[in-house]
PDB file of N, CA and C in Angstrom:
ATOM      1  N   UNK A   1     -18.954  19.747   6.573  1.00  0.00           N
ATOM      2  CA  UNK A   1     -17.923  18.837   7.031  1.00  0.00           C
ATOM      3  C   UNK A   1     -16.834  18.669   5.962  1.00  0.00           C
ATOM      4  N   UNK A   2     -17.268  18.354   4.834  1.00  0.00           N
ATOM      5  CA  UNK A   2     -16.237  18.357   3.697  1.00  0.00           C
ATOM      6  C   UNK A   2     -15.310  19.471   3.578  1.00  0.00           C
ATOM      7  N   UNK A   3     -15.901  20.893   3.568  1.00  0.00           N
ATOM      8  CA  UNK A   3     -15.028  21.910   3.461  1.00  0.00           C
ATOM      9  C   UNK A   3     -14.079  21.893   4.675  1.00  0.00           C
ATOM     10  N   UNK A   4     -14.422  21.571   5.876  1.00  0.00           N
ATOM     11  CA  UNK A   4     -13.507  21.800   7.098  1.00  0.00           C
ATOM     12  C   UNK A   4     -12.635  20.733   6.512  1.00  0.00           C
ATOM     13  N   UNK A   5     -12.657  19.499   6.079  1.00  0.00           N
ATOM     14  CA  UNK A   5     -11.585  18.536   6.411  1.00  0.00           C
ATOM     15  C   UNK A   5     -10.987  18.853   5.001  1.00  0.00           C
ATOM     16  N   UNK A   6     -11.308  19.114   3.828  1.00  0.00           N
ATOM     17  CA  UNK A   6     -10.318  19.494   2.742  1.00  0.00           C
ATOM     18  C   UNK A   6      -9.388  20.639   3.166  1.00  0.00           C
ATOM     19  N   UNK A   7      -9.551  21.896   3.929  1.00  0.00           N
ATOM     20  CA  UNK A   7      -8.703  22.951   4.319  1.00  0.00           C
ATOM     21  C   UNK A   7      -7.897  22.408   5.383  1.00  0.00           C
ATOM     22  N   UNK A   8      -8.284  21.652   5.958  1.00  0.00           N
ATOM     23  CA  UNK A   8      -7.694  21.217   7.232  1.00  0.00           C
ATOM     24  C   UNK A   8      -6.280  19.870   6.678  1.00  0.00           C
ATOM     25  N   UNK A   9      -6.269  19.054   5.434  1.00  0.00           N
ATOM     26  CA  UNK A   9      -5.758  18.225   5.020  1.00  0.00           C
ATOM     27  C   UNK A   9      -5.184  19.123   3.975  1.00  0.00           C
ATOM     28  N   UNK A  10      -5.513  19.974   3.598  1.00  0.00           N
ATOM     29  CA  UNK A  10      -4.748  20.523   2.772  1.00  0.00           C
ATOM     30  C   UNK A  10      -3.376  21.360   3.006  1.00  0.00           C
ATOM     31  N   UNK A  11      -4.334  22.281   4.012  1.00  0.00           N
ATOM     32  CA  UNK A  11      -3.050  22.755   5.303  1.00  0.00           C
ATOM     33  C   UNK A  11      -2.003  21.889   5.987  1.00  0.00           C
ATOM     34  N   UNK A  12      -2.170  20.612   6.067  1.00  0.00           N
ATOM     35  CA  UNK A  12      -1.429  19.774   6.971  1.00  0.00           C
ATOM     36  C   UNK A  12      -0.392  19.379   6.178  1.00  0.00           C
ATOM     37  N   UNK A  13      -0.458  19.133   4.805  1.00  0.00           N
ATOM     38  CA  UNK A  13       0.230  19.027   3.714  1.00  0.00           C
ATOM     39  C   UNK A  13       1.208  20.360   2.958  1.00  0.00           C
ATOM     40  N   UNK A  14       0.854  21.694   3.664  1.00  0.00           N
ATOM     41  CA  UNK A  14       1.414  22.725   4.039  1.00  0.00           C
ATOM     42  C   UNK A  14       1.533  22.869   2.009  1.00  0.00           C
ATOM     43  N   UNK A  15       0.216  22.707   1.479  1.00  0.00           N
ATOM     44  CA  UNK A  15      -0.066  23.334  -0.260  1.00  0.00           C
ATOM     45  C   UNK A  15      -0.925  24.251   0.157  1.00  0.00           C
ATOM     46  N   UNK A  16      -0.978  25.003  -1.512  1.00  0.00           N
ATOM     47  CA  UNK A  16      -1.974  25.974  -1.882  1.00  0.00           C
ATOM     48  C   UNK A  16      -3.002  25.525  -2.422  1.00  0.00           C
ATOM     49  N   UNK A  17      -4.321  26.027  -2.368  1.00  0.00           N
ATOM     50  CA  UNK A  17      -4.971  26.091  -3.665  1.00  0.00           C
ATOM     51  C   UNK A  17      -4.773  25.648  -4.820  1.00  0.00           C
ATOM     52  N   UNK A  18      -3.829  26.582  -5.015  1.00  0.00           N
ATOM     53  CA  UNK A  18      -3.269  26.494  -6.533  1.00  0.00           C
ATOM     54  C   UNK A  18      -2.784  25.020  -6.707  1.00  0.00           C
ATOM     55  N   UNK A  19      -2.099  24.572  -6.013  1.00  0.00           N
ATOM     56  CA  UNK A  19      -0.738  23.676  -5.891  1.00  0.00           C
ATOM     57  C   UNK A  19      -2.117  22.353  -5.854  1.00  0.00           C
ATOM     58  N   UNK A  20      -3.252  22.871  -5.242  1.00  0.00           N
ATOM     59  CA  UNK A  20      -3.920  20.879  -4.949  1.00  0.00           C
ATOM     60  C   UNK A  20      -5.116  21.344  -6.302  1.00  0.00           C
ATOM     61  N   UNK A  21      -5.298  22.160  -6.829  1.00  0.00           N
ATOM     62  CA  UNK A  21      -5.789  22.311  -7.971  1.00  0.00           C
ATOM     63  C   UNK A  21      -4.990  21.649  -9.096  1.00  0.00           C
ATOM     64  N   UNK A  22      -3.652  22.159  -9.155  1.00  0.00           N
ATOM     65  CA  UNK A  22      -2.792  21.672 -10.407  1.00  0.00           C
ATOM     66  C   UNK A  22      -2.967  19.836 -10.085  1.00  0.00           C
ATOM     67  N   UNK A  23      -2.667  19.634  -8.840  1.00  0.00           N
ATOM     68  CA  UNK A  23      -2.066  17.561  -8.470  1.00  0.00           C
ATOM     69  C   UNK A  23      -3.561  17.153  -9.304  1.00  0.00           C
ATOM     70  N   UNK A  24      -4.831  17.835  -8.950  1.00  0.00           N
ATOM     71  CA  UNK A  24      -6.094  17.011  -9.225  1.00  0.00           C
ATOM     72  C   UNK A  24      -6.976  17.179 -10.246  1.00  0.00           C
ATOM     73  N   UNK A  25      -5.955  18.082 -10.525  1.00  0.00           N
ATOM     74  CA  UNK A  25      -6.443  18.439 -12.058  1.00  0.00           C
ATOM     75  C   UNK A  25      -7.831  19.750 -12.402  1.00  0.00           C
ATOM     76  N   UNK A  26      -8.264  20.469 -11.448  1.00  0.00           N
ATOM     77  CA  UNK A  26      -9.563  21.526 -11.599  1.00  0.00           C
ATOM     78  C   UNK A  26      -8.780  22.942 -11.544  1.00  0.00           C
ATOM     79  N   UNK A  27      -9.736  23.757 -11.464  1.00  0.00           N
ATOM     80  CA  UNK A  27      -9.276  25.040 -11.243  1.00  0.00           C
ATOM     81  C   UNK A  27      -9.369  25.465 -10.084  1.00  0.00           C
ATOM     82  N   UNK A  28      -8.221  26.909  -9.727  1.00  0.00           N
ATOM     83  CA  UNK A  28      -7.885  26.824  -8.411  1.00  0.00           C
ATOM     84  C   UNK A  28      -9.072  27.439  -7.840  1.00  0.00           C
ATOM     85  N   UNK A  29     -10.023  28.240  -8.064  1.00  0.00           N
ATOM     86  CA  UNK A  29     -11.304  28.843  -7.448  1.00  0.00           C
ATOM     87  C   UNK A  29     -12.499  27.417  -7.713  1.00  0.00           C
ATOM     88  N   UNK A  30     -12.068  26.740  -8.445  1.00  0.00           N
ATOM     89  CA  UNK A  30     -12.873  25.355  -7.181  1.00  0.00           C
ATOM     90  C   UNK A  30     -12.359  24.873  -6.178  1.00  0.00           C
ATOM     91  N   UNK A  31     -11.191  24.709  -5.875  1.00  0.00           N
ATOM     92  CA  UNK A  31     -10.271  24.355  -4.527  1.00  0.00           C
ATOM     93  C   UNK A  31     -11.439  25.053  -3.544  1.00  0.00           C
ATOM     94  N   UNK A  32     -10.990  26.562  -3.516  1.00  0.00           N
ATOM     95  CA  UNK A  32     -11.856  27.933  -3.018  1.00  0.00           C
ATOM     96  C   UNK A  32     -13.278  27.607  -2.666  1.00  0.00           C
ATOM     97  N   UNK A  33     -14.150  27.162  -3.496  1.00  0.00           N
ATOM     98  CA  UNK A  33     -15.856  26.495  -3.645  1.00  0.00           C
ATOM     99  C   UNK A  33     -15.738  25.474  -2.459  1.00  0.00           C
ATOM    100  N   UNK A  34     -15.047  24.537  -2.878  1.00  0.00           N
ATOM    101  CA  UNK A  34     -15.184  22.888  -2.190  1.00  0.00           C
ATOM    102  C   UNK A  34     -14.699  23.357  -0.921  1.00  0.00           C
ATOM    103  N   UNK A  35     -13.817  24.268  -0.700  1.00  0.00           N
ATOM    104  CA  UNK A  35     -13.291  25.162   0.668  1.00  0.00           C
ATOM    105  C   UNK A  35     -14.392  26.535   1.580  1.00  0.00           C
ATOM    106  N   UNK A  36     -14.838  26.530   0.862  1.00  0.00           N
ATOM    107  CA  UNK A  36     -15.926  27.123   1.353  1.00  0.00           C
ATOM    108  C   UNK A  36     -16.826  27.435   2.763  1.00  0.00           C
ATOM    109  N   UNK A  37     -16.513  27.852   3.715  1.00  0.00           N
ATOM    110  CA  UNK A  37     -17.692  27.672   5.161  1.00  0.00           C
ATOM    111  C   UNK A  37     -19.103  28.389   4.885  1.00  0.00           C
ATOM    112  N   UNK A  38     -19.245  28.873   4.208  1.00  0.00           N
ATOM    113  CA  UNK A  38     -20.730  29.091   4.061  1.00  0.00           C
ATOM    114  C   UNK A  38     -21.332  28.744   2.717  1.00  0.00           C
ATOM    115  N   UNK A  39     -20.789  28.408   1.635  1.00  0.00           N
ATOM    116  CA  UNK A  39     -21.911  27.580   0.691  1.00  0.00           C
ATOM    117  C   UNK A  39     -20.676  26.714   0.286  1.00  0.00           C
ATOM    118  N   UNK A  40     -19.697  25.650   1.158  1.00  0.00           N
ATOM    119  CA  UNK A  40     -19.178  24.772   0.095  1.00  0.00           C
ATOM    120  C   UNK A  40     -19.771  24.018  -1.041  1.00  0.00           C
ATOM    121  N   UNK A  41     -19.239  23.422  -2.030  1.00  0.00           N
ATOM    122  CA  UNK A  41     -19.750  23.072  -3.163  1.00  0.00           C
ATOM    123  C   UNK A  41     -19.117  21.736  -3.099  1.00  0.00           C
ATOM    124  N   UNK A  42     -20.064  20.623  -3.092  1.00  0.00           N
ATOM    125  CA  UNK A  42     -19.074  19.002  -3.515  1.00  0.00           C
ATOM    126  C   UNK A  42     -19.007  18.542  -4.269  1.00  0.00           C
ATOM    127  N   UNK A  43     -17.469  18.287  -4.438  1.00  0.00           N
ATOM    128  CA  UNK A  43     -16.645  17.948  -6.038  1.00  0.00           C
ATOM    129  C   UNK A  43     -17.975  16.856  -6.378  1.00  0.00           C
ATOM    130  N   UNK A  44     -17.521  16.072  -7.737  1.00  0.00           N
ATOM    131  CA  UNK A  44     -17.879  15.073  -7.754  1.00  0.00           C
ATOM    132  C   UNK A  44     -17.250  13.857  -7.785  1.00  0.00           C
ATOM    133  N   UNK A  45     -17.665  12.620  -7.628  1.00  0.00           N
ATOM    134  CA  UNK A  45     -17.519  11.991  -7.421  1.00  0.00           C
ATOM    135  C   UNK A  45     -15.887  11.485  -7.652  1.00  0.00           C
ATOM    136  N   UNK A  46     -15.500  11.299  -8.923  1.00  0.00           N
ATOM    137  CA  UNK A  46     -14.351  11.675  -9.217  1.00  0.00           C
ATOM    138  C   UNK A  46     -13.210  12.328  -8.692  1.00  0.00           C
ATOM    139  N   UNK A  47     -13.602  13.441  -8.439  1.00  0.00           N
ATOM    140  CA  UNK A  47     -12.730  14.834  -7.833  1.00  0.00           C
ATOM    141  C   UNK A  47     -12.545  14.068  -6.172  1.00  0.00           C
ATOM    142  N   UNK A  48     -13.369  13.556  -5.735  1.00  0.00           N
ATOM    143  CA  UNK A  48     -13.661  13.311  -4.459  1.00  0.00           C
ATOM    144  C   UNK A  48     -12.640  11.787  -4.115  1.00  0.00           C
ATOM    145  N   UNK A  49     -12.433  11.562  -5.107  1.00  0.00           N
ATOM    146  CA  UNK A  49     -11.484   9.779  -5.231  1.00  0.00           C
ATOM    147  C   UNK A  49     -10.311  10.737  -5.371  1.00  0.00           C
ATOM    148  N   UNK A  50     -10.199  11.299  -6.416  1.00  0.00           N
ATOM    149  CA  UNK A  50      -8.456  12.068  -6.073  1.00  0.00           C
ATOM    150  C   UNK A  50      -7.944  12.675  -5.267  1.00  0.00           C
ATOM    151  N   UNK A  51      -9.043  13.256  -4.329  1.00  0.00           N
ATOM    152  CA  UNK A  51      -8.386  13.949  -3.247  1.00  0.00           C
ATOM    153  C   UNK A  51      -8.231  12.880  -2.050  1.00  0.00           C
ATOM    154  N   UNK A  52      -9.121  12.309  -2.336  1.00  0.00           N
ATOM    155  CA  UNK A  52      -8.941  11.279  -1.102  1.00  0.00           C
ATOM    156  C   UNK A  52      -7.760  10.622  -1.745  1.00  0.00           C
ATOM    157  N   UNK A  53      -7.205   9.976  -2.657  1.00  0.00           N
ATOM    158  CA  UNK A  53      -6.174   9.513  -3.100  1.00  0.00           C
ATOM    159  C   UNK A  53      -4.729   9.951  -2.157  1.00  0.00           C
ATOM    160  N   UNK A  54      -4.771  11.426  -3.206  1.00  0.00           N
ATOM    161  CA  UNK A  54      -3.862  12.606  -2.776  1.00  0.00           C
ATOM    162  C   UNK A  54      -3.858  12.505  -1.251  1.00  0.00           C
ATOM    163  N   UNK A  55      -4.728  12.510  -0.227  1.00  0.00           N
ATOM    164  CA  UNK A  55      -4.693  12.552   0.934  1.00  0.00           C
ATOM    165  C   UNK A  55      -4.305  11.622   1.609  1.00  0.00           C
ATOM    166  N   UNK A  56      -4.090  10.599   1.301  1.00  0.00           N
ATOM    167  CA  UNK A  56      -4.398   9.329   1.701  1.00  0.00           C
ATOM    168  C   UNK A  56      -5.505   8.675   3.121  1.00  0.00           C
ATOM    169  N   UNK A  57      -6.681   9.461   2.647  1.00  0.00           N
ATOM    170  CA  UNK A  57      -7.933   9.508   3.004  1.00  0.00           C
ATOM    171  C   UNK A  57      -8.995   8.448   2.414  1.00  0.00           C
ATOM    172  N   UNK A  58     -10.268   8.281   2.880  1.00  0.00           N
ATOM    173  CA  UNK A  58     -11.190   7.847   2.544  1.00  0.00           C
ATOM    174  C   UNK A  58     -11.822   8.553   2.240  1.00  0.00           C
ATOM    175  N   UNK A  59     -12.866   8.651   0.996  1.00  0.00           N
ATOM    176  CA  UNK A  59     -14.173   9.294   0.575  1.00  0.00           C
ATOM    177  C   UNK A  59     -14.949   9.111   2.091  1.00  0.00           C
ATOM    178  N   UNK A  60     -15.580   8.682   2.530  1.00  0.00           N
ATOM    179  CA  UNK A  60     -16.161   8.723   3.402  1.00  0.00           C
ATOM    180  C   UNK A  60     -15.499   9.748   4.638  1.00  0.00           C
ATOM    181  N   UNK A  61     -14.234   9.740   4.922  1.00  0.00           N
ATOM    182  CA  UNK A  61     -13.801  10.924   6.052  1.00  0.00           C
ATOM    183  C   UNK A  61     -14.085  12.014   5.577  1.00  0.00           C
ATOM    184  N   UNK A  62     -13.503  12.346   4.204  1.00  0.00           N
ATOM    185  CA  UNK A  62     -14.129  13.611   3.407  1.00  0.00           C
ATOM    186  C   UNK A  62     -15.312  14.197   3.940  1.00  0.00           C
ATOM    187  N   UNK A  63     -16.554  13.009   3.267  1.00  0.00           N
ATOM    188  CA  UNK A  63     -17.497  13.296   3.265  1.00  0.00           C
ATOM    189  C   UNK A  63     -18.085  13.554   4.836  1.00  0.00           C
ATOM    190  N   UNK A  64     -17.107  13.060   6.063  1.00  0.00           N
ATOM    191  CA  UNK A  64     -18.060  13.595   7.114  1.00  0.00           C
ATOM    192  C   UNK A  64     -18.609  11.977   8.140  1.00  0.00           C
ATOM    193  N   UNK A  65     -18.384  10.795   7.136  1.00  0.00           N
ATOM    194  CA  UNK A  65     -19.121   9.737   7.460  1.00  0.00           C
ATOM    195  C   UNK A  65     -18.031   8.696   8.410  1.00  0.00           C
ATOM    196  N   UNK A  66     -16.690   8.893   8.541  1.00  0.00           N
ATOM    197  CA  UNK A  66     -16.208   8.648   9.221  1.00  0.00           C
ATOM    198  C   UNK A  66     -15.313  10.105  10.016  1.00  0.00           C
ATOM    199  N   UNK A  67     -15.320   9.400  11.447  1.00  0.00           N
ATOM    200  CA  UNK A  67     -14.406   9.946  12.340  1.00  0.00           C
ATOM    201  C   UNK A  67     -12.679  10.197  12.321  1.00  0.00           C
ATOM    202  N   UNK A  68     -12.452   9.383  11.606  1.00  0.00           N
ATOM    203  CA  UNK A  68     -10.985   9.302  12.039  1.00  0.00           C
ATOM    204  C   UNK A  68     -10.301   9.211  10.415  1.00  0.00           C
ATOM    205  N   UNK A  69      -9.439   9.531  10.311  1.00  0.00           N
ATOM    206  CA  UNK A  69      -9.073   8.961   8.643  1.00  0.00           C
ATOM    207  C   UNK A  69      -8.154   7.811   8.754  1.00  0.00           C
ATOM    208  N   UNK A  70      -8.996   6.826   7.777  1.00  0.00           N
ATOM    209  CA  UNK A  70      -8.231   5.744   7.668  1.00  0.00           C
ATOM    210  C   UNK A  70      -6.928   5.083   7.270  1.00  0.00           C
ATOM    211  N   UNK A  71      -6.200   4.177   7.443  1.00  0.00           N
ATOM    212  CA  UNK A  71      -4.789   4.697   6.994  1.00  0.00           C
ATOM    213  C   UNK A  71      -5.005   4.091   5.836  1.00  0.00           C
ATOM    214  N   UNK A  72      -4.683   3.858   4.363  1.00  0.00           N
ATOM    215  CA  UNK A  72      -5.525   4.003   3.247  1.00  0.00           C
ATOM    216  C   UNK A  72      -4.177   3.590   2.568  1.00  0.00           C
ATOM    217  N   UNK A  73      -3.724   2.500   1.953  1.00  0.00           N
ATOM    218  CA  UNK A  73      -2.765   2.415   0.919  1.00  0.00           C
ATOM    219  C   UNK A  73      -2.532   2.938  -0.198  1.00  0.00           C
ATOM    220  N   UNK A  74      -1.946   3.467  -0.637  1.00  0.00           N
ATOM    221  CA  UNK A  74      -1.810   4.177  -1.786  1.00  0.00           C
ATOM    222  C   UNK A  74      -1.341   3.593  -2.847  1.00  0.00           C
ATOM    223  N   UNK A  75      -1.699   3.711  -4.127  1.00  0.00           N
ATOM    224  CA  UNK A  75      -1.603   2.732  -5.247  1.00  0.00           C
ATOM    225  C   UNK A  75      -0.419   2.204  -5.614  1.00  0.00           C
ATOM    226  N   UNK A  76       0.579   3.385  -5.477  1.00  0.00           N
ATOM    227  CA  UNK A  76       2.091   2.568  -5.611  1.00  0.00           C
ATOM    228  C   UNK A  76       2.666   1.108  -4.394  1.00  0.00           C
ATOM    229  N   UNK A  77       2.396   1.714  -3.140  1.00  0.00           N
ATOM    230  CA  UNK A  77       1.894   0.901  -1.977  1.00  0.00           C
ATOM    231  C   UNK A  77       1.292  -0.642  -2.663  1.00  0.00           C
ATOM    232  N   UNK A  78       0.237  -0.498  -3.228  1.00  0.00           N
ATOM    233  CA  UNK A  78      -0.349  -1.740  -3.612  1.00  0.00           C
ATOM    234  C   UNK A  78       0.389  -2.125  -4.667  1.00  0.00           C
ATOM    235  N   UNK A  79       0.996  -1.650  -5.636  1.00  0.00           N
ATOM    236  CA  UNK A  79       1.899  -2.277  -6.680  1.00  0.00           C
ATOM    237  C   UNK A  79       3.050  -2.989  -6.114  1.00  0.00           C
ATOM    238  N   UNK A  80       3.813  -2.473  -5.474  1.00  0.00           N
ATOM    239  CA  UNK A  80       4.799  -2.909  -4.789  1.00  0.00           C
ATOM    240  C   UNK A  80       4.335  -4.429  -4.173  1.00  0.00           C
ATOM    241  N   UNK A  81       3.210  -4.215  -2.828  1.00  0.00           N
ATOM    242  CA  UNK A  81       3.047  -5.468  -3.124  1.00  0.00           C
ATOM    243  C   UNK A  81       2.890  -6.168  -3.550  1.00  0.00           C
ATOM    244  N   UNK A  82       1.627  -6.351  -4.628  1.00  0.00           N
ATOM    245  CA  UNK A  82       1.398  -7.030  -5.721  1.00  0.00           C
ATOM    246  C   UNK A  82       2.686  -7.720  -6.220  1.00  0.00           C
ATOM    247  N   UNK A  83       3.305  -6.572  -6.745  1.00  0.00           N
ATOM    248  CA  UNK A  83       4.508  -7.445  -7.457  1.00  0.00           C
ATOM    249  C   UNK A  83       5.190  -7.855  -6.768  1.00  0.00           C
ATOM    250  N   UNK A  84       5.811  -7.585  -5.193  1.00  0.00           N
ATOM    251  CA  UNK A  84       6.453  -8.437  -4.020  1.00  0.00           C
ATOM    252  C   UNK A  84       5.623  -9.791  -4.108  1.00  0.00           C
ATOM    253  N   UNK A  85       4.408 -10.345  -3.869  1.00  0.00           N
ATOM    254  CA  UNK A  85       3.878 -11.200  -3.729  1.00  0.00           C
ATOM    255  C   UNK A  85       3.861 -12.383  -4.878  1.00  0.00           C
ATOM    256  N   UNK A  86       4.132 -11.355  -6.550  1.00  0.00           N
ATOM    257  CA  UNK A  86       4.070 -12.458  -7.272  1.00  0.00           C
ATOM    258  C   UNK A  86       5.634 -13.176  -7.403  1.00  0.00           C
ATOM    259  N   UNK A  87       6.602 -12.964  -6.383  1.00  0.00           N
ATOM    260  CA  UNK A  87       7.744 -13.395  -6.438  1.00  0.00           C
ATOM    261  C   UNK A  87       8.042 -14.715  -6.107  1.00  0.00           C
ATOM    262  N   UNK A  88       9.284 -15.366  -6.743  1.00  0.00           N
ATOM    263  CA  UNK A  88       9.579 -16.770  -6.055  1.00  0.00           C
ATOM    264  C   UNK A  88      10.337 -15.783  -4.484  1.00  0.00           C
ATOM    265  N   UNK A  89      10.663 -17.266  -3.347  1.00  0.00           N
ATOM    266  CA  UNK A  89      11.010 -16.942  -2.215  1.00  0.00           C
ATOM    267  C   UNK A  89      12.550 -16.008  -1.818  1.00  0.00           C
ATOM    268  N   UNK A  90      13.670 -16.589  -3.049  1.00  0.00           N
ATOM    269  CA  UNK A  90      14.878 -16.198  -2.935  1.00  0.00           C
ATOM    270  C   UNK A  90      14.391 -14.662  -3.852  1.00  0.00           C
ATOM    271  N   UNK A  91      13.799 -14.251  -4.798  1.00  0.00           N
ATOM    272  CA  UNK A  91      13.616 -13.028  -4.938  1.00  0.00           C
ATOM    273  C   UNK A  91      12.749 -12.269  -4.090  1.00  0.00           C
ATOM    274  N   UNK A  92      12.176 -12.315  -3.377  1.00  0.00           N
ATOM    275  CA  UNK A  92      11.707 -12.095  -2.007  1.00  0.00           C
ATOM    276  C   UNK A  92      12.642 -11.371  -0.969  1.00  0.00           C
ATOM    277  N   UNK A  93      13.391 -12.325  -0.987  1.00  0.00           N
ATOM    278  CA  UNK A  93      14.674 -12.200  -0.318  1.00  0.00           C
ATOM    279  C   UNK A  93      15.476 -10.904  -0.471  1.00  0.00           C
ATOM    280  N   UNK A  94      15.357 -10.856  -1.641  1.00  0.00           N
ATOM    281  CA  UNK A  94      16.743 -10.551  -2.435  1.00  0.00           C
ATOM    282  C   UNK A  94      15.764  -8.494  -2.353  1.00  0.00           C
ATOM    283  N   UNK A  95      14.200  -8.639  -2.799  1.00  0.00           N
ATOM    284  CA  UNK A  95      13.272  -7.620  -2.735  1.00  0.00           C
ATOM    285  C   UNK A  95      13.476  -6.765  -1.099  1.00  0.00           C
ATOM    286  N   UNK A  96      13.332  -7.604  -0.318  1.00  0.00           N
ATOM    287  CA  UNK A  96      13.389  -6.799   1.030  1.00  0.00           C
ATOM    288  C   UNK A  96      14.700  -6.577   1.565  1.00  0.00           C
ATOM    289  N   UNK A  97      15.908  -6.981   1.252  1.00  0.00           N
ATOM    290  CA  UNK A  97      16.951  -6.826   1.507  1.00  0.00           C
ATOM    291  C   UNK A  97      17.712  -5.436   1.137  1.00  0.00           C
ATOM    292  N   UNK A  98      16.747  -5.517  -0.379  1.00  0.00           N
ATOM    293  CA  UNK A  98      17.080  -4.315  -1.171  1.00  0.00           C
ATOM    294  C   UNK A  98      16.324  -3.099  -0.732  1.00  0.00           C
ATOM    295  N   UNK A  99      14.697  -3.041  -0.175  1.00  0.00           N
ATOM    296  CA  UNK A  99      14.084  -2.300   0.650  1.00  0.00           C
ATOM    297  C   UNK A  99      14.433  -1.900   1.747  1.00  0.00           C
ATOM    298  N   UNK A 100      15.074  -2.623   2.653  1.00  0.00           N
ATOM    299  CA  UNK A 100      15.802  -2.203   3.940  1.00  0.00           C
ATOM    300  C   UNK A 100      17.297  -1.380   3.809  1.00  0.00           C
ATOM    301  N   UNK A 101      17.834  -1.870   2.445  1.00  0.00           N
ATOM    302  CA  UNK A 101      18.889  -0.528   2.327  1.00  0.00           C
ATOM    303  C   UNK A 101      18.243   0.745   1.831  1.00  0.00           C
ATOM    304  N   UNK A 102      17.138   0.446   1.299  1.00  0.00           N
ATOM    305  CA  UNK A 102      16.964   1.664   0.944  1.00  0.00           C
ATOM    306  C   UNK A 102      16.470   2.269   2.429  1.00  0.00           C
ATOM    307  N   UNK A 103      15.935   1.911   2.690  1.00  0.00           N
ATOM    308  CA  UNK A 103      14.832   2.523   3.630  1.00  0.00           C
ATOM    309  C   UNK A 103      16.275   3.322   4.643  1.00  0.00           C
ATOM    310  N   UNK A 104      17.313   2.350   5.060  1.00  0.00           N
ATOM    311  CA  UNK A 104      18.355   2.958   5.899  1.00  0.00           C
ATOM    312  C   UNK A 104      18.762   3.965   5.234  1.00  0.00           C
ATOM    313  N   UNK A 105      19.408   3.834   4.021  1.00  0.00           N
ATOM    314  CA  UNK A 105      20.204   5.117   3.361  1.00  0.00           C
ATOM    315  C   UNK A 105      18.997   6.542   3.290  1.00  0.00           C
ATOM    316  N   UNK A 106      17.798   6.442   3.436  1.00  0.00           N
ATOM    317  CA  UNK A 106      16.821   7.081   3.608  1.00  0.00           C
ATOM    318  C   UNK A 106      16.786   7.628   5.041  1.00  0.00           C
ATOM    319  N   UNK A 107      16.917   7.059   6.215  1.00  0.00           N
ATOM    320  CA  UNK A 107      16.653   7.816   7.364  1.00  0.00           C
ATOM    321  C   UNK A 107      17.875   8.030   7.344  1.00  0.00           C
ATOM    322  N   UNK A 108      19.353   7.789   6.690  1.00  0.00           N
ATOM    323  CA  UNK A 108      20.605   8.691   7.488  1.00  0.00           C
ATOM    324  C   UNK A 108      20.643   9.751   6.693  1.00  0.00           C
ATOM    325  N   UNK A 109      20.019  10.207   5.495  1.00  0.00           N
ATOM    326  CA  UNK A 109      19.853  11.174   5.087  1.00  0.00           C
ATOM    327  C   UNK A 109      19.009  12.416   5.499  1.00  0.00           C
ATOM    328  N   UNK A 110      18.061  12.081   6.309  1.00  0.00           N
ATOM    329  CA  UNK A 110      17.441  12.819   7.212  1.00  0.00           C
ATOM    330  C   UNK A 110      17.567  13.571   8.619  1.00  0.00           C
TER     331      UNK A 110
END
């Protein structure tokens, strides 16, 4: 199960090997191992938090133990809020005002 959903998330992300070896730091013929249909090999534990990271996956979909992949915040995601939240109300204000231009000047660029 692991090997199908790492090739399958990896592909969807339209990288190489090479390319999700370099983001997670191993070598690219472990990509290859952990990709594997007849003897995959599972990262450890570690390896298995960065890709799920990178993916914005759960260890557990990885692993096979859930169905669906979860939608999974990603750490910058949580900083942002964090620091949105430790704001007074008028910087609040002033935070999402500034997010919504961005976010526009972002889709007319697209």
């Amino acid at each position: 199960m692991f090997a199908e959903r790492l090739k399958e998330l990896r592909k969807s992300k339209k990288i190489t090997q090479e390319k999700l070896a370099d983001i997670i730091g191993v070598e690219r013929s472990s990509i290859g191992k952990y990709e594997s249909p007849s003897k995959p090999v599972i990262p450890s534990t570690d390896i298995q938090i960065k890709l799920a990271d990178y993916f914005g996956v759960t260890v557990d979909y990885l692993l096979g133990r859930e169905e669906k992949p979860s939608e999974k915040t990603d750490s910058l995601s949580e900083k942002i809020i964090k620091t949105f939240n430790g704001l007074d109300d008028e910087n609040k204000k002033i935070a999402l005002e500034y997010l919504e231009f961005l976010a526009s000047r972002d889709n007319q660029e697209k």
